[in-house]
N, C-alpha and C. Protein backbone atom coordinates (compact mmCIF):
# COMPACT_ATOMS: atom_id res chain seq x y z
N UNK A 1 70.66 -41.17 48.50
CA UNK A 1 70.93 -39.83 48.01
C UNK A 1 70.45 -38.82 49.06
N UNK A 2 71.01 -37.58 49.28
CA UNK A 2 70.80 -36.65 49.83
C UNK A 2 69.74 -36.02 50.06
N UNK A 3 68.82 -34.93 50.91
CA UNK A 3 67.71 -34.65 50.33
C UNK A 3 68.37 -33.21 49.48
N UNK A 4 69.51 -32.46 49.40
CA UNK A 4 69.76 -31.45 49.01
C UNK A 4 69.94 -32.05 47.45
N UNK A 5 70.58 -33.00 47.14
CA UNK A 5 70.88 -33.84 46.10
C UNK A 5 69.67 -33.76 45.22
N UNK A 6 68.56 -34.82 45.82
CA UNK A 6 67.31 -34.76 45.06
C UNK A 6 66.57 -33.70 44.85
N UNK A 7 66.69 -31.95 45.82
CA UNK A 7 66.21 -31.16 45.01
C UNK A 7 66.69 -30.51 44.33
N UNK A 8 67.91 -31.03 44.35
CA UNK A 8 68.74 -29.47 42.81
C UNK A 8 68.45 -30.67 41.39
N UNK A 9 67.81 -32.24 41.47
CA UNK A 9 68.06 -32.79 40.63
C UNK A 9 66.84 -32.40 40.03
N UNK A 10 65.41 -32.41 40.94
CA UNK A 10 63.86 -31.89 40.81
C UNK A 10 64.20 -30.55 39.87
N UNK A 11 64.96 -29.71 40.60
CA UNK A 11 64.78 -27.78 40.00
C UNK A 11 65.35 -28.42 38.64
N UNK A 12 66.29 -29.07 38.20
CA UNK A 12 66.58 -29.32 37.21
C UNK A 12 65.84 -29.94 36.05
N UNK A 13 65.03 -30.61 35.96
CA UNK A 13 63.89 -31.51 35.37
C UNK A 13 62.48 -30.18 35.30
N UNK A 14 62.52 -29.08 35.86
CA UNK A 14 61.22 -28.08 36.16
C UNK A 14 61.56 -27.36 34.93
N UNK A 15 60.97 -27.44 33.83
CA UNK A 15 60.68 -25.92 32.84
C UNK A 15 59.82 -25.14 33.25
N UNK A 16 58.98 -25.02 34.17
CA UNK A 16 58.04 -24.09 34.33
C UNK A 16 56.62 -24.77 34.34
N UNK A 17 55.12 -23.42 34.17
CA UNK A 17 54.04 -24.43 33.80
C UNK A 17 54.09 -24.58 32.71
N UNK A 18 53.18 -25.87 32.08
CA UNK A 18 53.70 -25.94 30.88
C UNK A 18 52.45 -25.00 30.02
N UNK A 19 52.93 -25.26 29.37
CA UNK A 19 52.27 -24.01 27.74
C UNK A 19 51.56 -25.28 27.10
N UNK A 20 50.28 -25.42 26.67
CA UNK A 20 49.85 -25.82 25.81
C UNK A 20 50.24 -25.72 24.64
N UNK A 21 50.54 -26.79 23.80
CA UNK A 21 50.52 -27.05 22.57
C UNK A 21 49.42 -26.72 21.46
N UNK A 22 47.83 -27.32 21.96
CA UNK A 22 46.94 -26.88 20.66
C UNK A 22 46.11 -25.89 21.07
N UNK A 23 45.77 -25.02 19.97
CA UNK A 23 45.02 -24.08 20.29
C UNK A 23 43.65 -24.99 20.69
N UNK A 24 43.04 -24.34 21.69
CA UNK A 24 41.37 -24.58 22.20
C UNK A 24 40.86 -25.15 21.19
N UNK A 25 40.61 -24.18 19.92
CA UNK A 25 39.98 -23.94 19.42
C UNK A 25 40.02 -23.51 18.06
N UNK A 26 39.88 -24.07 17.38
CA UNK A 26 40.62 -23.60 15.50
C UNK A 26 39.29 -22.60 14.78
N UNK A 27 39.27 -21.95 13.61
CA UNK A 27 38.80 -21.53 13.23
C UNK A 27 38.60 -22.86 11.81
N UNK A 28 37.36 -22.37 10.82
CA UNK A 28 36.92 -23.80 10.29
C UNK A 28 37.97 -23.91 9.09
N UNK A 29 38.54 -22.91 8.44
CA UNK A 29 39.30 -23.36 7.45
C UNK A 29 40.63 -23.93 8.10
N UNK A 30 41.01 -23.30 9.37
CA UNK A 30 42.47 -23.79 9.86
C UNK A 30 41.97 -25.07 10.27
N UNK A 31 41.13 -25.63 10.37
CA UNK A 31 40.58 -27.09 11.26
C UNK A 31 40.79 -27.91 10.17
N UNK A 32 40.93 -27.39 9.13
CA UNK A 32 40.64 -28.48 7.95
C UNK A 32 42.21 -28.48 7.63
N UNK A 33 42.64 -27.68 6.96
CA UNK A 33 44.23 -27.07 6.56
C UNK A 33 45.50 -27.12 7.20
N UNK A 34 45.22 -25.81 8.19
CA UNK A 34 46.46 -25.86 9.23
C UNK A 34 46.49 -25.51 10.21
N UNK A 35 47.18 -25.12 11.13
CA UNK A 35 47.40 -25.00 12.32
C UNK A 35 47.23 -23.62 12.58
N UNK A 36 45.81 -23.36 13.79
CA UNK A 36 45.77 -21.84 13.41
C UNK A 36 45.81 -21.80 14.77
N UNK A 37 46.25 -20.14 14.74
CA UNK A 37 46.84 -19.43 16.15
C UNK A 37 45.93 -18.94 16.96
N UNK A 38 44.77 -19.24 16.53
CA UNK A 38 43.39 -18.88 17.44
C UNK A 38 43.08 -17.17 17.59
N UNK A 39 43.74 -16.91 16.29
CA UNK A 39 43.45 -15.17 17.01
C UNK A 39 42.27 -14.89 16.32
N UNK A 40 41.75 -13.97 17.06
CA UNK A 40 40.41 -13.11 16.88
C UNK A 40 40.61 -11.55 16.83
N UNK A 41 40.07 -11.41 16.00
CA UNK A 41 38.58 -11.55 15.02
C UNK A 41 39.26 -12.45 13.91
N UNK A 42 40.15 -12.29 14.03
CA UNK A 42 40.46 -13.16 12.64
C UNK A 42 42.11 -13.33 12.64
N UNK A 43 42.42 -15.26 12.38
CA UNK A 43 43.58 -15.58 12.82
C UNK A 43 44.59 -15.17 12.08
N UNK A 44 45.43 -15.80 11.93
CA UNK A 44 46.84 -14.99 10.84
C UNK A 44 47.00 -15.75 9.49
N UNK A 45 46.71 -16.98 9.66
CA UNK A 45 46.14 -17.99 8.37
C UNK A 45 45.16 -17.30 7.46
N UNK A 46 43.77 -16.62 8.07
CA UNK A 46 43.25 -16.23 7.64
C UNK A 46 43.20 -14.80 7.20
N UNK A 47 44.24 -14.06 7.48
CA UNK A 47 44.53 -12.99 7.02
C UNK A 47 45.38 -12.88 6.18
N UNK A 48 46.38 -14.01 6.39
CA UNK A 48 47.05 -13.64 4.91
C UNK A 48 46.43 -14.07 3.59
N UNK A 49 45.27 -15.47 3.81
CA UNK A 49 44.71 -15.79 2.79
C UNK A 49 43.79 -14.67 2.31
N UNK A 50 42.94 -13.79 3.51
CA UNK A 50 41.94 -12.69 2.64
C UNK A 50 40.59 -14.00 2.75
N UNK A 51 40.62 -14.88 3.76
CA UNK A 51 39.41 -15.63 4.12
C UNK A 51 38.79 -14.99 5.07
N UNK A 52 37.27 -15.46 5.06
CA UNK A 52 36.56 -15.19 6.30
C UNK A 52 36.63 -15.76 7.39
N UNK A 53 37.21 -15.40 8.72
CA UNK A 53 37.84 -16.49 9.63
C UNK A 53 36.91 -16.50 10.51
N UNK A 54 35.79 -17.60 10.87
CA UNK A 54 34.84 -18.10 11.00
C UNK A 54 34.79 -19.44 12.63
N UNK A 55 34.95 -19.37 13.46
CA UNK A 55 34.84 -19.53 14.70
C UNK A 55 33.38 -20.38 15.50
N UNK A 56 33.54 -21.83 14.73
CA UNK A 56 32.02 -22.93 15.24
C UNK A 56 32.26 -23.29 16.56
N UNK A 57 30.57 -22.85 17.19
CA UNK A 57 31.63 -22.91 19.08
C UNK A 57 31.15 -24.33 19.23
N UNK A 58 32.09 -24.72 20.09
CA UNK A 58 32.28 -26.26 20.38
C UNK A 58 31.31 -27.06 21.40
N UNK A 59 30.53 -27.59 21.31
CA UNK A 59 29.78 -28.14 22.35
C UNK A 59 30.86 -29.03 23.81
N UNK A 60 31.10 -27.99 24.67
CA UNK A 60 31.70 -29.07 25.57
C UNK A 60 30.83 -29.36 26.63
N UNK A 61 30.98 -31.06 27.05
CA UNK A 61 29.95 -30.76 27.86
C UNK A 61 30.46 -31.02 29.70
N UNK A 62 29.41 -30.51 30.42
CA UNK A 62 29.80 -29.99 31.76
C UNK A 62 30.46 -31.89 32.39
N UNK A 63 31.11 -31.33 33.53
CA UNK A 63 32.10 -32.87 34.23
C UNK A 63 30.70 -33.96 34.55
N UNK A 64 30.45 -34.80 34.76
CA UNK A 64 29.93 -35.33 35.25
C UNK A 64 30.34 -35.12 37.03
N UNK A 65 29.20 -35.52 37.67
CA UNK A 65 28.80 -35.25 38.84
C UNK A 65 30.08 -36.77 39.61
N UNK A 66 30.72 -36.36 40.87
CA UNK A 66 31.29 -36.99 41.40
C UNK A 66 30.38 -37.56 42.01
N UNK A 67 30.15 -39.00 41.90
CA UNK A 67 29.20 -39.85 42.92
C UNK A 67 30.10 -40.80 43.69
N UNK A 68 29.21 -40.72 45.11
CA UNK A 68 30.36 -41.32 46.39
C UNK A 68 30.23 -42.88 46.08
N UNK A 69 31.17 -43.73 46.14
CA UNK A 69 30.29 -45.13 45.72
C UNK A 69 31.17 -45.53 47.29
N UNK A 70 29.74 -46.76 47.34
CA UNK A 70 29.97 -46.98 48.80
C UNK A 70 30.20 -48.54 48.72
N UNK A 71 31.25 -49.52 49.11
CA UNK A 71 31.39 -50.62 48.81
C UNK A 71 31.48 -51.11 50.12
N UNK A 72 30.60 -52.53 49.85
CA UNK A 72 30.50 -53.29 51.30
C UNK A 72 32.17 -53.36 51.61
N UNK A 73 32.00 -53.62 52.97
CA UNK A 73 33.47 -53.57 53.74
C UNK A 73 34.25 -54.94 53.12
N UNK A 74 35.33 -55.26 53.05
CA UNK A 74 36.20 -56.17 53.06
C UNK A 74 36.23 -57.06 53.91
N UNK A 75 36.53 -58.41 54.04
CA UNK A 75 36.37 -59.46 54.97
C UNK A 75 37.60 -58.92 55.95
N UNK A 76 38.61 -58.79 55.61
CA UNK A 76 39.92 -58.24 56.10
C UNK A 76 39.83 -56.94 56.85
N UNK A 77 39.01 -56.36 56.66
CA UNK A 77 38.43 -54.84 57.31
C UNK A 77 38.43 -55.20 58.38
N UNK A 78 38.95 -54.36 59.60
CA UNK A 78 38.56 -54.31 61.46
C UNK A 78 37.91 -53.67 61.36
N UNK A 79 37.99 -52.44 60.83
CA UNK A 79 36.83 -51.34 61.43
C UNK A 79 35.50 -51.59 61.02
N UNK A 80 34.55 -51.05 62.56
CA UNK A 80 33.63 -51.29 62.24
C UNK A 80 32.67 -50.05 62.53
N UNK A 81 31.18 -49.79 61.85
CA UNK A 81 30.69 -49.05 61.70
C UNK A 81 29.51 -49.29 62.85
């Protein structure tokens, strides 16, 4: 195939970036119920119900640390140190 070929086939397959699906973050009655839109001060679930829309922050926790791991060389390895 062409290379002009394979990129009009790429642009074709591209929607864009994508959009997340779930909110971050739910409020506690939509966490239980339904699917809430994450708005603040208070979501749309909870405004039409006339609830208190209530926001438990989430413990995330930080990446773990990239550690270099160092593995003896390969028998097959030339290079040498």
């Amino acid at each position: 195939m062409s290379q002009s070929a394979n990129s009009s086939m790429s642009a074709l397959n591209y929607d864009g970036p994508r959009v997340p699906r779930r909110t971050p973050m739910a409020c506690e009655f939509c966490r239980r119920k339904l699917k809430c839109d994450g708005g603040r001060p208070s979501c749309a679930n909870c405004e039409k119900k006339k609830f208190p829309c209530n926001y438990v922050p989430v413990y995330v926790p930080s990446p773990l640390p990239q550690h270099e791991f160092h593995r003896p060389p390969r028998s097959g390895d030339k290079s040498k140190k």
